[in-house]
Protein backbone atom coordinates (compact mmCIF):
# COMPACT_ATOMS: atom_id res chain seq x y z
CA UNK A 1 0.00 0.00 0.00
CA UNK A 2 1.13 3.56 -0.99
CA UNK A 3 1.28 6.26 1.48
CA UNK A 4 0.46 9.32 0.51
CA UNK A 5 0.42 11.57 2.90
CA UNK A 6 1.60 15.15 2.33
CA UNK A 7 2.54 15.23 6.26
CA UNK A 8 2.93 13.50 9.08
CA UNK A 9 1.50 15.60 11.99
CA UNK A 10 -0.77 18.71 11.88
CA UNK A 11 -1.13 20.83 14.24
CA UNK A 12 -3.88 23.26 15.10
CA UNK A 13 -3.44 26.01 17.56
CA UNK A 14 -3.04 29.51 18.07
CA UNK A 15 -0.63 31.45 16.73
CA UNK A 16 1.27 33.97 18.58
CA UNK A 17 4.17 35.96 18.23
CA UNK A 18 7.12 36.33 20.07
CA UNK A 19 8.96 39.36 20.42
CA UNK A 20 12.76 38.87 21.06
CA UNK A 21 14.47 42.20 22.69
CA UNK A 22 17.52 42.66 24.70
CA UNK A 23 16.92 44.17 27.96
CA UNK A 24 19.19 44.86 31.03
CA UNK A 25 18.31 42.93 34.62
CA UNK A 26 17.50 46.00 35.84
CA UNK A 27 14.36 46.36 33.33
CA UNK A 28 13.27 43.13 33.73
CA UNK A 29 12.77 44.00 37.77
CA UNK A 30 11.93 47.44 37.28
CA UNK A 31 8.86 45.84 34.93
CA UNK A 32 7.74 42.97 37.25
CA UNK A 33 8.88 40.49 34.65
CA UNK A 34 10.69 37.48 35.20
CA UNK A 35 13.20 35.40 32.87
CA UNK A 36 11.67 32.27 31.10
CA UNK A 37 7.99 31.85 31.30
CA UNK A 38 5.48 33.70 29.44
CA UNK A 39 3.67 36.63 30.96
CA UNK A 40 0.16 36.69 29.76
CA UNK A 41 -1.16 40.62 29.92
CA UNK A 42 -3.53 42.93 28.79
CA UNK A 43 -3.53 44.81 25.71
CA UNK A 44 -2.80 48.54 28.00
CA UNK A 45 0.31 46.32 29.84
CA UNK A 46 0.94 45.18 26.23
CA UNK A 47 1.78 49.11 24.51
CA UNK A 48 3.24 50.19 27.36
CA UNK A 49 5.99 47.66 27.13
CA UNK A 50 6.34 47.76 23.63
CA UNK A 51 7.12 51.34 24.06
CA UNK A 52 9.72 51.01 26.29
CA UNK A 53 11.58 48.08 23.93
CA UNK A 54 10.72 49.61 20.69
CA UNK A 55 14.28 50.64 19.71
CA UNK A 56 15.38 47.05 21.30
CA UNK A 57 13.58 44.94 18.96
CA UNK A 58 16.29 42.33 17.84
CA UNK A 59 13.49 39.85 15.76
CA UNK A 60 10.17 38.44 15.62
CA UNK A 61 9.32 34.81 15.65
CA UNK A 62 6.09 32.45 14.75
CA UNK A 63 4.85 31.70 18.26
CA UNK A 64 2.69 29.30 21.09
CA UNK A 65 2.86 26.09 22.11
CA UNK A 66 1.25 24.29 18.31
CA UNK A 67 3.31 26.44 16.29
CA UNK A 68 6.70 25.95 18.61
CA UNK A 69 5.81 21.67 18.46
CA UNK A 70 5.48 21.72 14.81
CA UNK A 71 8.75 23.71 14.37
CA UNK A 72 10.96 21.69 16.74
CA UNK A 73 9.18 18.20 14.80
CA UNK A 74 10.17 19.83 11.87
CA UNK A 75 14.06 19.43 13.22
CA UNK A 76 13.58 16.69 13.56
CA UNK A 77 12.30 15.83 9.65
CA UNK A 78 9.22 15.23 10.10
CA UNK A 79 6.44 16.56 8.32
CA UNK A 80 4.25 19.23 9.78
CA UNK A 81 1.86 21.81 8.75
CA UNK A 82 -0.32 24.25 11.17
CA UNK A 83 -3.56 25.97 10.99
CA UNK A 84 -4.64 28.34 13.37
CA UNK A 85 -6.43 31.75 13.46
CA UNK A 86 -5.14 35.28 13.10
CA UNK A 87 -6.49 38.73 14.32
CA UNK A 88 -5.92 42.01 12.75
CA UNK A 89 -2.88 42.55 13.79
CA UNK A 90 0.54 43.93 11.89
């Protein structure tokens, strides 16, 4: 028997992004925000940070738990594709 299947896992889930910035310790205490979990906030929380890091922005990156499982699978060679739901975001 043939297999064709086009992949090998898909994933559905939402898809964030991450914002990667270099910040000093004394930011990340001065902001409440501690290194290596996520910090869910509010949309006010949200702009105000960003303004602080805007000229610190060092990359954005495909995001959330789906979208970070299909990309490390992907390492690993196998097949993934993801579906999930944008806003109106840039």
């Amino acid at each position: 028997m043939n297999d064709t299947r086009q992949f090998d896992v898909f994933g559905m889930g939402n898809p964030l992004v991450d914002i990667l910035v270099h910040v000093e310790e004394e930011f990340l205490i001065a902001n409440k925000l501690s290194k290596g979990i996520m910090h869910l906030i509010d949309a006010e929380r949200r702009r105000r940070l960003l303004e602080l890091v805007k000229d610190r922005i060092v990359q954005l990156e495909a995001g959330g738990s789906c979208p970070n499982t299909m990309e490390a699978l992907g390492m690993l060679g196998i097949k993934t594709v993801l579906t999930g739901k944008i806003g109106k975001e840039q």
